[in-house]
Protein backbone atom coordinates (compact mmCIF):
# COMPACT_ATOMS: atom_id res chain seq x y z
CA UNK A 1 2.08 -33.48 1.79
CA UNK A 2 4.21 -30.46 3.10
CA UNK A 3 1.57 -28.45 6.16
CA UNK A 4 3.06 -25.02 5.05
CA UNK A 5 2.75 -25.99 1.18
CA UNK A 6 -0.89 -27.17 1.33
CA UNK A 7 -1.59 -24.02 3.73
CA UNK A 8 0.27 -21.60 1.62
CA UNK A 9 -2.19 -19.10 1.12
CA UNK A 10 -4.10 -19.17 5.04
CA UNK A 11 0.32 -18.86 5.98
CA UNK A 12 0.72 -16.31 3.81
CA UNK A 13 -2.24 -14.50 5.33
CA UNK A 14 -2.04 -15.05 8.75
CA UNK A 15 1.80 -13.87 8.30
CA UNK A 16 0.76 -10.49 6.81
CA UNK A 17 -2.06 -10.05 9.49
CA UNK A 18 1.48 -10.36 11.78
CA UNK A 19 3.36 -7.91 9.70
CA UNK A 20 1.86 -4.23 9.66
CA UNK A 21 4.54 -2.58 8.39
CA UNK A 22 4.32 -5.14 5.40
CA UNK A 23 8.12 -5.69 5.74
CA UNK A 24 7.94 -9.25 4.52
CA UNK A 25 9.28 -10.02 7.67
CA UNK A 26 7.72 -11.54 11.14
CA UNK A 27 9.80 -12.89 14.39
CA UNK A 28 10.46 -16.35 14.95
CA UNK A 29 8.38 -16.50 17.46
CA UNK A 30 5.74 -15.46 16.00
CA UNK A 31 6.26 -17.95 12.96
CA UNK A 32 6.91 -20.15 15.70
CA UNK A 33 3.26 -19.72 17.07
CA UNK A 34 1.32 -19.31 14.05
CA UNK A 35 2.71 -23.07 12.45
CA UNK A 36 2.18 -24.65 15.91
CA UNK A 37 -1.46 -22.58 15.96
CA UNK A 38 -1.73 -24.36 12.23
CA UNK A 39 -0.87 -27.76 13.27
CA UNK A 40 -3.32 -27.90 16.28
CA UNK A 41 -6.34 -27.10 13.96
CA UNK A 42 -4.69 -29.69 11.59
CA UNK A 43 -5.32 -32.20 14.55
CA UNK A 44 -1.72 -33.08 15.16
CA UNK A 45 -0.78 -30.76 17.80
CA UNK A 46 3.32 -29.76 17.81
CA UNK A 47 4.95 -31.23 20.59
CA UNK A 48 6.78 -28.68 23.04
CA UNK A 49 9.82 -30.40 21.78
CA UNK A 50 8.96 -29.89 18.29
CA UNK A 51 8.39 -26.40 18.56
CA UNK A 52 11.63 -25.76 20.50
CA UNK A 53 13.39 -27.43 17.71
CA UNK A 54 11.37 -25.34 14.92
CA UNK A 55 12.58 -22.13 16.58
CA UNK A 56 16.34 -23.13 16.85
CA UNK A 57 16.06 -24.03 13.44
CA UNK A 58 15.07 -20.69 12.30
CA UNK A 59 17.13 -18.66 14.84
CA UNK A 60 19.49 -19.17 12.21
CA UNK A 61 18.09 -15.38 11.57
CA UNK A 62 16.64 -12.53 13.44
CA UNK A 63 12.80 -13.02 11.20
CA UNK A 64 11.61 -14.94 8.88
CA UNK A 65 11.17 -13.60 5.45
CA UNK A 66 7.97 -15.68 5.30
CA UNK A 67 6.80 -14.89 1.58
CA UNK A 68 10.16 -15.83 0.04
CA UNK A 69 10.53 -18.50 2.62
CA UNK A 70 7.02 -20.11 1.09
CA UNK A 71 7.26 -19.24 -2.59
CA UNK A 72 10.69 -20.88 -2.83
CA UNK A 73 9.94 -23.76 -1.10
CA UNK A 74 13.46 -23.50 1.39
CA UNK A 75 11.84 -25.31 4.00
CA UNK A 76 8.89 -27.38 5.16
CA UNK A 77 7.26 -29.00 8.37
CA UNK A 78 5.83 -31.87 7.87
CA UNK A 79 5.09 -35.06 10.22
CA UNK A 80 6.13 -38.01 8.70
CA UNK A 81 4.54 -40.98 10.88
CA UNK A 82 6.33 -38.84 13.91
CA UNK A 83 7.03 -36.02 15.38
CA UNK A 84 6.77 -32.56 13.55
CA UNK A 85 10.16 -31.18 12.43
CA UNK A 86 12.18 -28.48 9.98
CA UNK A 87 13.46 -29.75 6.56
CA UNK A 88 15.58 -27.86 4.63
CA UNK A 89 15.62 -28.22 0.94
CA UNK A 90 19.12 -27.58 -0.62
């Protein structure tokens, strides 16, 4: 399964925790950070590579809109027998 889907709610959390102004919003980075934070508890650590291509996948925008970006399902991470990467979901 999906990392961000079976983590939904500890993402949706963690992202809040990284939003005071409860905009809905956090930086790339910090999205970044928190779903290579994720994947190294999840024992499969994201490869520098990985987590270069994560970001230029979301640079696509400024922030991520991280509830609407979970509840709709728009993207996932997940490590299918390889290396972590970004799917989008038309």
């Amino acid at each position: 399964p999906a990392m961000l889907l079976v983590h939904k709610n500890a993402v949706l959390r963690l992202c809040r925790a990284l939003d005071p102004e409860d905009k809905g919003r956090i930086s790339v980075g910090n999205f970044a950070e928190l779903v290579e934070s994720l994947s190294k508890v999840l024992g499969r650590p994201l490869p520098g590579v990985a987590r270069e291509r994560l970001e230029r996948e979301l640079r696509r925008a400024e922030d991520v809109a991280y509830a609407e970006a979970l509840d709709s399902g728009s993207f996932e991470v997940s490590a299918d027998g390889g290396p972590w990467r970004l799917r989008r979901q038309a």
